[in-house]
C-alpha atoms as a PDB file:
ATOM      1  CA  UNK A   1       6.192  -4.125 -19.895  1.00  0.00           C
ATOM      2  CA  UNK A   2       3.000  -4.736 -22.351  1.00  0.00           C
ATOM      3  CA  UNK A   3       0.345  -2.494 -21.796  1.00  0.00           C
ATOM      4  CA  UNK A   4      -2.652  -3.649 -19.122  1.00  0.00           C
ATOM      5  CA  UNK A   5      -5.868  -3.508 -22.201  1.00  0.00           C
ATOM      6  CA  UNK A   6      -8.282  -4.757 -19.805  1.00  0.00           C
ATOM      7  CA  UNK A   7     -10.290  -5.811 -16.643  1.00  0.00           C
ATOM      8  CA  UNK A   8      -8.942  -8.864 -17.033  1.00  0.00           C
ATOM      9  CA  UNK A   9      -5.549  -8.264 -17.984  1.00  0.00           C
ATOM     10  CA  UNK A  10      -5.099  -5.826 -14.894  1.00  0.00           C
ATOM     11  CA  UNK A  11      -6.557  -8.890 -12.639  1.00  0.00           C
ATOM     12  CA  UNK A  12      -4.157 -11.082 -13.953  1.00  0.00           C
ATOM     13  CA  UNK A  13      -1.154  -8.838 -13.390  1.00  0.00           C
ATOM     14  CA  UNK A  14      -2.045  -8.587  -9.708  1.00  0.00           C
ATOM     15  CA  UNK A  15      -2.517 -12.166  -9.514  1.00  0.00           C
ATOM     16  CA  UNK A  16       0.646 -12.608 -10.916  1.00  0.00           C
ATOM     17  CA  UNK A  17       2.684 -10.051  -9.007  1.00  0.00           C
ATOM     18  CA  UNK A  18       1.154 -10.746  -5.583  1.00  0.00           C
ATOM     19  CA  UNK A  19       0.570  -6.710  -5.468  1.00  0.00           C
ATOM     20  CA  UNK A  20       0.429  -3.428  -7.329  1.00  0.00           C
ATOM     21  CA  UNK A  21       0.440   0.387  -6.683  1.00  0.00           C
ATOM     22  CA  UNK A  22      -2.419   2.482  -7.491  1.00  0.00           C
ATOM     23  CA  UNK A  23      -0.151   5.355  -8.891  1.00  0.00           C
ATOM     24  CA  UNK A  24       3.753   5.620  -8.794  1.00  0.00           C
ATOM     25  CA  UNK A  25       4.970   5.701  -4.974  1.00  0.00           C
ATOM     26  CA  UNK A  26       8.605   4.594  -5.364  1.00  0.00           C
ATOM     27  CA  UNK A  27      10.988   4.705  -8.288  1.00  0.00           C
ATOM     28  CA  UNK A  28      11.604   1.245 -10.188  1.00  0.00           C
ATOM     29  CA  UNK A  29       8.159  -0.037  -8.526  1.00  0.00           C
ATOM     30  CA  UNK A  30       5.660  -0.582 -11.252  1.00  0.00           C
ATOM     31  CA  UNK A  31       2.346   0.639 -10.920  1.00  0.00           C
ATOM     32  CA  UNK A  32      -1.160   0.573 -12.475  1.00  0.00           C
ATOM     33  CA  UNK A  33      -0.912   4.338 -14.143  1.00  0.00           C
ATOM     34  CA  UNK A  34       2.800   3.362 -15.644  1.00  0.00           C
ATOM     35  CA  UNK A  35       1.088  -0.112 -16.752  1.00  0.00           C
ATOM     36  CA  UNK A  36      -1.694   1.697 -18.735  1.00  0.00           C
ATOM     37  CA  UNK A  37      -2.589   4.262 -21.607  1.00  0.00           C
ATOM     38  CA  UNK A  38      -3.720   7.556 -20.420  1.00  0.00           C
ATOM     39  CA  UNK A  39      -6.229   7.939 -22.993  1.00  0.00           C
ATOM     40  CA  UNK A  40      -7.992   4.924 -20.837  1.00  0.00           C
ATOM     41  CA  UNK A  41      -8.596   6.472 -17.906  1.00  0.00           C
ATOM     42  CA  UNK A  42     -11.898   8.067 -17.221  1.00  0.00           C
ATOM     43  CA  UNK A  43     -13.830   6.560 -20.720  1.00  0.00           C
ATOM     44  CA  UNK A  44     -16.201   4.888 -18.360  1.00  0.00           C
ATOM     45  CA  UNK A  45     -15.607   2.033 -20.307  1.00  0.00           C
ATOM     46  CA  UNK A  46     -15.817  -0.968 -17.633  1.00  0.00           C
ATOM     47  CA  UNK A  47     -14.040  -3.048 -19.445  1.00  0.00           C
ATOM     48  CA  UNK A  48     -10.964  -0.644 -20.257  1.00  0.00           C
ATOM     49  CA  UNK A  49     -11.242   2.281 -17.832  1.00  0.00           C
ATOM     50  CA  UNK A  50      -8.638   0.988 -15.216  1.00  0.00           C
ATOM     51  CA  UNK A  51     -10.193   3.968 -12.987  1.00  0.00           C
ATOM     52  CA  UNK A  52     -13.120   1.435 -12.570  1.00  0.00           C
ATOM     53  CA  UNK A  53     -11.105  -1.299 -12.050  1.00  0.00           C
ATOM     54  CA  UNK A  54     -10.066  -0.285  -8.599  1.00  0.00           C
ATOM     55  CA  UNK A  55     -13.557  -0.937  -7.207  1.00  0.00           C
ATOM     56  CA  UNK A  56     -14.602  -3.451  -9.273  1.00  0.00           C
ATOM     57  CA  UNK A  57     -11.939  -5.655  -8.662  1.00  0.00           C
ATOM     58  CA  UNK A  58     -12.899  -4.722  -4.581  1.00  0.00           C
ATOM     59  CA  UNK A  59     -16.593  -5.773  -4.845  1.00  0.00           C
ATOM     60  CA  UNK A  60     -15.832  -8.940  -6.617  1.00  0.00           C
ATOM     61  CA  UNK A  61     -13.213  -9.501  -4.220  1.00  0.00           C
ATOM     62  CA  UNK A  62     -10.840 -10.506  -6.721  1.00  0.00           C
ATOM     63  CA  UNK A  63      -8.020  -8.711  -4.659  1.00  0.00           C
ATOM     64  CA  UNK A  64      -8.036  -6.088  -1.869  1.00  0.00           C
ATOM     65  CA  UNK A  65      -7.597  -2.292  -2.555  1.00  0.00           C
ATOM     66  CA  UNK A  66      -7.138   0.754  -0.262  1.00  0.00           C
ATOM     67  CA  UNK A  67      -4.025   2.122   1.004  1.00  0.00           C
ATOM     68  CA  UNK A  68      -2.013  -0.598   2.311  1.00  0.00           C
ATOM     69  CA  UNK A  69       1.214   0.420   0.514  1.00  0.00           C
ATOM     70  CA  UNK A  70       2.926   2.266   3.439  1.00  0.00           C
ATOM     71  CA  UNK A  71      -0.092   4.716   3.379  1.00  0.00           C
ATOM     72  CA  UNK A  72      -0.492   4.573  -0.697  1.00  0.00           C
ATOM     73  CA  UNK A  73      -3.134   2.904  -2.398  1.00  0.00           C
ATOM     74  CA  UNK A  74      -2.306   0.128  -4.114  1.00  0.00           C
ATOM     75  CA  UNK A  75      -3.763  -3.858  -5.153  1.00  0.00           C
ATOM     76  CA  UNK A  76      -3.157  -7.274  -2.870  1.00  0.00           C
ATOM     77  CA  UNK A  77      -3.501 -10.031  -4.076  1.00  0.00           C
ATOM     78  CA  UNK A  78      -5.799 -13.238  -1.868  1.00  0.00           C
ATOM     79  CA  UNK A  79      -2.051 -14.430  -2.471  1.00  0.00           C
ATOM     80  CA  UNK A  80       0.035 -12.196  -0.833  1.00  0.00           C
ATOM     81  CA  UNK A  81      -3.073 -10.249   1.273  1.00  0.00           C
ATOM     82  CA  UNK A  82      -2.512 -12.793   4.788  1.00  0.00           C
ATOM     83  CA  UNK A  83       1.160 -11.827   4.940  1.00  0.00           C
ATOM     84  CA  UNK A  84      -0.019  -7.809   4.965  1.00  0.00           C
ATOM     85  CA  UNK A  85      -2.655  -8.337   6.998  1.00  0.00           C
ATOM     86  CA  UNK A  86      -0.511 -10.429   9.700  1.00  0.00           C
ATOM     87  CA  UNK A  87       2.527  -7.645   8.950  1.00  0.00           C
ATOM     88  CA  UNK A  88       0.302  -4.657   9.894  1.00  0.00           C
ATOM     89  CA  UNK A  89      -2.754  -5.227  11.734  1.00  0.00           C
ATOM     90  CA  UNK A  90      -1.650  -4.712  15.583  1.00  0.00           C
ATOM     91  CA  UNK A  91      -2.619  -7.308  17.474  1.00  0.00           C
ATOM     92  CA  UNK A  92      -4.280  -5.566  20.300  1.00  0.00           C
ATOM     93  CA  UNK A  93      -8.112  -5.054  20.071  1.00  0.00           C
ATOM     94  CA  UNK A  94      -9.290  -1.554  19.085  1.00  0.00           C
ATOM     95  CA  UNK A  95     -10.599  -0.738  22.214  1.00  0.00           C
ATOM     96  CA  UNK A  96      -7.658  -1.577  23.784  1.00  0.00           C
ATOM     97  CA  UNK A  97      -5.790   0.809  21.567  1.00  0.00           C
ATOM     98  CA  UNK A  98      -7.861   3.411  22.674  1.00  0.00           C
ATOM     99  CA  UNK A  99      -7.383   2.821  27.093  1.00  0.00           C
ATOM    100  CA  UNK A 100      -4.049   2.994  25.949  1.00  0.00           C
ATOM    101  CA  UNK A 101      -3.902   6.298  24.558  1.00  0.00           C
ATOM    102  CA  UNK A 102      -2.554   4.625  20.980  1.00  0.00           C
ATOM    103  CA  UNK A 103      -5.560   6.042  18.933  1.00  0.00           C
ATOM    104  CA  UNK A 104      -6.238   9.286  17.716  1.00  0.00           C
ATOM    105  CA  UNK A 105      -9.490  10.709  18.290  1.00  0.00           C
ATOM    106  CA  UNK A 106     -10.359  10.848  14.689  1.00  0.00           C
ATOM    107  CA  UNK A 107      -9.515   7.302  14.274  1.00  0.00           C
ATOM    108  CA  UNK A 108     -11.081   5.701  17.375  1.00  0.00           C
ATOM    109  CA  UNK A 109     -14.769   7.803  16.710  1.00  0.00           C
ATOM    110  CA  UNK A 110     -14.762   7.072  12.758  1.00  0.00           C
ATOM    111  CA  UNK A 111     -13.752   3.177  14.007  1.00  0.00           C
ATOM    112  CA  UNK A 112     -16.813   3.521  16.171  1.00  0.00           C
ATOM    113  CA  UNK A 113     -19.258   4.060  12.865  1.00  0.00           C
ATOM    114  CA  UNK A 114     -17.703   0.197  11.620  1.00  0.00           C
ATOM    115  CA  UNK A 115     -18.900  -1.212  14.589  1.00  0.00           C
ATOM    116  CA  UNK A 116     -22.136  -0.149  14.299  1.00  0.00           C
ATOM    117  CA  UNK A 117     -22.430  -0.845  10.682  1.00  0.00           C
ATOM    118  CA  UNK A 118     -19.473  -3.018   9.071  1.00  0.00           C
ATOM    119  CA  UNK A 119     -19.891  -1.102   5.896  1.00  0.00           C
ATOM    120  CA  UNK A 120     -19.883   2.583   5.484  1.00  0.00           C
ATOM    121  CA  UNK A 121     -19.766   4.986   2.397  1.00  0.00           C
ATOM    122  CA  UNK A 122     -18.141   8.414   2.309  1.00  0.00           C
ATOM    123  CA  UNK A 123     -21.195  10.086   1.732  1.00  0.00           C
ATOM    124  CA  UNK A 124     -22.294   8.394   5.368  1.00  0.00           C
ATOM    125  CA  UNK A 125     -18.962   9.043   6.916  1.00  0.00           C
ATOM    126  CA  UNK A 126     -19.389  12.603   6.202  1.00  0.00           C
ATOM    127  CA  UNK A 127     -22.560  12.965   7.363  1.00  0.00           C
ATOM    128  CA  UNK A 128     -21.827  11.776  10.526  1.00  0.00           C
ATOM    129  CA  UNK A 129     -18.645  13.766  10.964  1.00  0.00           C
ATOM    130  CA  UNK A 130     -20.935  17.342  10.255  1.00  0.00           C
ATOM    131  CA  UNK A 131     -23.669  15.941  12.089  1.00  0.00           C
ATOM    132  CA  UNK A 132     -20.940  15.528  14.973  1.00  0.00           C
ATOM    133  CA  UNK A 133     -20.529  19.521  14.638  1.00  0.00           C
ATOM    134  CA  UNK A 134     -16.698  18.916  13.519  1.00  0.00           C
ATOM    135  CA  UNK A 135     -15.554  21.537  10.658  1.00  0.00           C
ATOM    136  CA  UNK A 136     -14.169  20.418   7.822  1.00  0.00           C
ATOM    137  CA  UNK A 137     -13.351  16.344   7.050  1.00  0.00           C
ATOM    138  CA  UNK A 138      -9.210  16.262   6.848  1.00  0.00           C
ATOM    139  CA  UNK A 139      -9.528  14.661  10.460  1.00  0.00           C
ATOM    140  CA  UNK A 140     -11.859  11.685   9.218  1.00  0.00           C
ATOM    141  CA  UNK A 141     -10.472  11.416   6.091  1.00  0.00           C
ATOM    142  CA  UNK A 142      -6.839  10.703   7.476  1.00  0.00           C
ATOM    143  CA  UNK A 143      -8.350   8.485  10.084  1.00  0.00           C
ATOM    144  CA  UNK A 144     -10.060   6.728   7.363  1.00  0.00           C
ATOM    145  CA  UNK A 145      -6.453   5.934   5.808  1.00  0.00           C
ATOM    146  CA  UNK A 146      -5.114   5.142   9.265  1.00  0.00           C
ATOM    147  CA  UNK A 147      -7.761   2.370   9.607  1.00  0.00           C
ATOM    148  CA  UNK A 148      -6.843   1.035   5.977  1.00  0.00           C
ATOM    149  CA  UNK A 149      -3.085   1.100   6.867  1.00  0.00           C
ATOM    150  CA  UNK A 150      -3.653  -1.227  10.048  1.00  0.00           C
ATOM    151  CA  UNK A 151      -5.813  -3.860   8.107  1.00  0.00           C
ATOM    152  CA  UNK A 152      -9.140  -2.604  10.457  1.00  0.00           C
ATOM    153  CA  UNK A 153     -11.136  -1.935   6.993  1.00  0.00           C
ATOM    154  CA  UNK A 154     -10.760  -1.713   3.042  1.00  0.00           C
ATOM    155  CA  UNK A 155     -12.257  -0.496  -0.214  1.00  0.00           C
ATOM    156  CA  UNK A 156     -15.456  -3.039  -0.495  1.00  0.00           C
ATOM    157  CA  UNK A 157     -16.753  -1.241  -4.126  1.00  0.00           C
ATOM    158  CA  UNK A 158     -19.084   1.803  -4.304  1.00  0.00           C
ATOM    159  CA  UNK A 159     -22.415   2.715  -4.488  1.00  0.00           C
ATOM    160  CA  UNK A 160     -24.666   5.576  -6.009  1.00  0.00           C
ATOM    161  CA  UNK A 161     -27.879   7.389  -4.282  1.00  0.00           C
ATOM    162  CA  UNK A 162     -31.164   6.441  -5.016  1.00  0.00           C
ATOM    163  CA  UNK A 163     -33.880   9.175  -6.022  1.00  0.00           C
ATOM    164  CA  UNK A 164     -37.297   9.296  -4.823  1.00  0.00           C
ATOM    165  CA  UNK A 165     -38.142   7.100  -7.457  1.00  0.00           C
ATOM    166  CA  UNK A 166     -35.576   4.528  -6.740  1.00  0.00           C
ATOM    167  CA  UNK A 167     -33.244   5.203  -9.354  1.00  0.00           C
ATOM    168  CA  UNK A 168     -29.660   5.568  -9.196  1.00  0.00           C
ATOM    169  CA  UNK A 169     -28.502   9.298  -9.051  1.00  0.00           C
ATOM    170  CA  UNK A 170     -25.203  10.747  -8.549  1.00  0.00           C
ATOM    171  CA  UNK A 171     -21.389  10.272  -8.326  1.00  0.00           C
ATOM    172  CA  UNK A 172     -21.277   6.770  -6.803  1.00  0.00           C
ATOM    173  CA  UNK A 173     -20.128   7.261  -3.476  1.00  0.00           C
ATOM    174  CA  UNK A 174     -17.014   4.935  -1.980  1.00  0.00           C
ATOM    175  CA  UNK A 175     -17.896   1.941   0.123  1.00  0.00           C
ATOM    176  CA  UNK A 176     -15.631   0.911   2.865  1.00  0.00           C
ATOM    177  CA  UNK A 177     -16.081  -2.506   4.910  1.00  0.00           C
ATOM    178  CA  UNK A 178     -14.576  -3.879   7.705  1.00  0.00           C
ATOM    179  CA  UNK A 179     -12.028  -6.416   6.813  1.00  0.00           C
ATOM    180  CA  UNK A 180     -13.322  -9.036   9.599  1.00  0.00           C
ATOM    181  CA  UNK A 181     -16.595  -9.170   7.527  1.00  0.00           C
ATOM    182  CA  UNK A 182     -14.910  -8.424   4.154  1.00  0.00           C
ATOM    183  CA  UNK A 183     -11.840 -10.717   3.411  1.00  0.00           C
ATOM    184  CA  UNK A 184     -12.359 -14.560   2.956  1.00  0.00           C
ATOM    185  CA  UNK A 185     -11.790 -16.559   5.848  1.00  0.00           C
ATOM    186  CA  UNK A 186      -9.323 -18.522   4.057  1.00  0.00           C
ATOM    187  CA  UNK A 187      -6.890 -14.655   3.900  1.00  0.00           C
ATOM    188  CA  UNK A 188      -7.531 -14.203   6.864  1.00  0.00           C
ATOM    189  CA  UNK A 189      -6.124 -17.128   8.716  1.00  0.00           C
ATOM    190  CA  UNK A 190      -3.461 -18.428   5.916  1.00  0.00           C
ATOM    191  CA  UNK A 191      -1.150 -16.531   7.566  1.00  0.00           C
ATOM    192  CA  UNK A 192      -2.115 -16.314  11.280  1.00  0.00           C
ATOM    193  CA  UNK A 193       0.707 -18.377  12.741  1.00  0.00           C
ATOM    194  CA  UNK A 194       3.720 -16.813  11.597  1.00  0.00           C
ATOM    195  CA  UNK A 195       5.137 -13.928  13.216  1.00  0.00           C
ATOM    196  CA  UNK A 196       4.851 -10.636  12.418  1.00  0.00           C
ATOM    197  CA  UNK A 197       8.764 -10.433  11.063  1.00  0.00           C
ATOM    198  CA  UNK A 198       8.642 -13.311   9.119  1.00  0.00           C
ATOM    199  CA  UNK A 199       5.444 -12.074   7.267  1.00  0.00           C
ATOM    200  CA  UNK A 200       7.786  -8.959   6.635  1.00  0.00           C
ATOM    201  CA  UNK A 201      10.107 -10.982   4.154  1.00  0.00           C
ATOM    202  CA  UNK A 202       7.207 -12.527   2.362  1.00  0.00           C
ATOM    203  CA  UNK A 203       6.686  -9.090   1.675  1.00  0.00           C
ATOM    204  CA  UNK A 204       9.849  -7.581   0.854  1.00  0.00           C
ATOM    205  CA  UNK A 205      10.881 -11.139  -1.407  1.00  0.00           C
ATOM    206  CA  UNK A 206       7.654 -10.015  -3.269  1.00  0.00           C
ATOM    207  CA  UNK A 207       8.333  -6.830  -3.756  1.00  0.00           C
ATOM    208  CA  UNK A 208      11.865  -7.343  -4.944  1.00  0.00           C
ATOM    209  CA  UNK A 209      10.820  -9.955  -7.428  1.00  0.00           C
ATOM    210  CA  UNK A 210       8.662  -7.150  -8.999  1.00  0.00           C
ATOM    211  CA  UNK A 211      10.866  -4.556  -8.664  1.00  0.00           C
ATOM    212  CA  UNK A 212      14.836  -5.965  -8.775  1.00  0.00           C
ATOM    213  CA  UNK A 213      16.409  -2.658  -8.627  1.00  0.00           C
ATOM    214  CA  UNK A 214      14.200  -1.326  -5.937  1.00  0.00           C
ATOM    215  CA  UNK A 215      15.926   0.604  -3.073  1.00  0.00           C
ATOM    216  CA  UNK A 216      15.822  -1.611  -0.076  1.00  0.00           C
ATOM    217  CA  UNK A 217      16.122   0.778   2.883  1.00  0.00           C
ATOM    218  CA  UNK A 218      13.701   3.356   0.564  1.00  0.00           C
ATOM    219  CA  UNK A 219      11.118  -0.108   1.012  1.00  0.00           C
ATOM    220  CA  UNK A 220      11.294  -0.259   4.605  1.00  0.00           C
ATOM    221  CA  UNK A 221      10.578   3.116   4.656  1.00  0.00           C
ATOM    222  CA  UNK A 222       8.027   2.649   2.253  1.00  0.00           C
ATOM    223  CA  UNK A 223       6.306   0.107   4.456  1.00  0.00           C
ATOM    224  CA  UNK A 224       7.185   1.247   7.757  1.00  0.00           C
ATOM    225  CA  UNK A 225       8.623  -1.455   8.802  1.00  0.00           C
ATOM    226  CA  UNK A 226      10.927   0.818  10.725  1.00  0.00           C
END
């Protein structure tokens, strides 16, 4: 496989493939850090740093990113992104969930932030949880890639704090959005009247024309679909 040089050679590849891992997460499954030089990574290059890709390509919304892989981060394509979400976003409300008992605390009070404001950053998230008088941020942190994993929200870019003087400061700090307010109407409805099996083998035909030799009962693991 040639070498992914740059932003838009990484964009294509997703394009083409329908989807790609973040980082290896199954032997014989390409993935962005096999596809790409190590000396890349972390130049701060935007143009060649594929670790700025991931929320570039987010913010522009040229494809979704987050951990939708069976839990591991990885690239959808607007291709191949209404098949996922119809796969793995129950069907029931979130509030439903919750009455019946199908939440996790962590999950249902971090979901609870979203509604009030559709897009959050970590730096936010955290805040809350301390302010909240929890120890520690494991709890929100997995609920955060609980949410991601049920198509409730995604990776929407990042953002850095301002100074008193209105300047950007900082590590930029992750953005998530929900995906109601995030995703183009056009994924989220492409895909609304098939079932949730059937959305399944769009999957796992895309997956095996990327990856040929790919273990299939190591996929549905993979996925969950189990």
């Amino acid at each position: 496989m040639k070498k992914l040089r740059t932003y838009d050679d990484f964009v294509r590849r997703v394009e083409t493939a329908g989807f790609l891992p973040f980082s290896k997460i199954l032997d014989n499954l390409p993935s962005l850090s096999d596809e790409t030089e190590e000396s890349q990574w972390h130049t701060g290059e935007p143009d060649t740093d594929p670790w700025l890709w991931k929320d570039r390509i987010a913010s522009e919304k040229r494809a979704a990113f987050g951990c939708v892989l069976g839990g591991g981060k990885g690239f959808l394509s607007p291709r191949l992104y209404p098949y996922f979400l119809c796969a793995f976003q129950p069907s029931e409300e979130m509030e439903e969930r919750w009455s019946r008992g199908l939440l996790k605390p962590a999950v249902w009070e971090t979901w609870k932030q979203f509604e009030e404001n559709a897009i959050c950053s970590t730096t936010e998230l955290h805040n809350f949880w301390r302010g909240s008088g929890k120890k520690g941020t494991s709890a929100m942190d997995g609920a955060l890639r609980e949410l991601q994993m049920q198509f409730r929200i995604t990776v929407a870019g990042n953002r850095r704090k301002l100074d008193r003087y209105g300047q950007p400061c900082g590590w930029p700090s992750l953005l998530y959005e929900r995906v109601d307010t995030w995703a183009p109407v056009a994924w989220q409805t492409a895909a609304e009247n098939l079932e949730q099996a059937e959305a399944r083998e769009v999957i796992l035909s895309a997956v095996f024309a990327l990856a040929p030799k790919a273990d299939p009962k190591a996929l549905e693991r993979l996925f969950r679909f189990r």
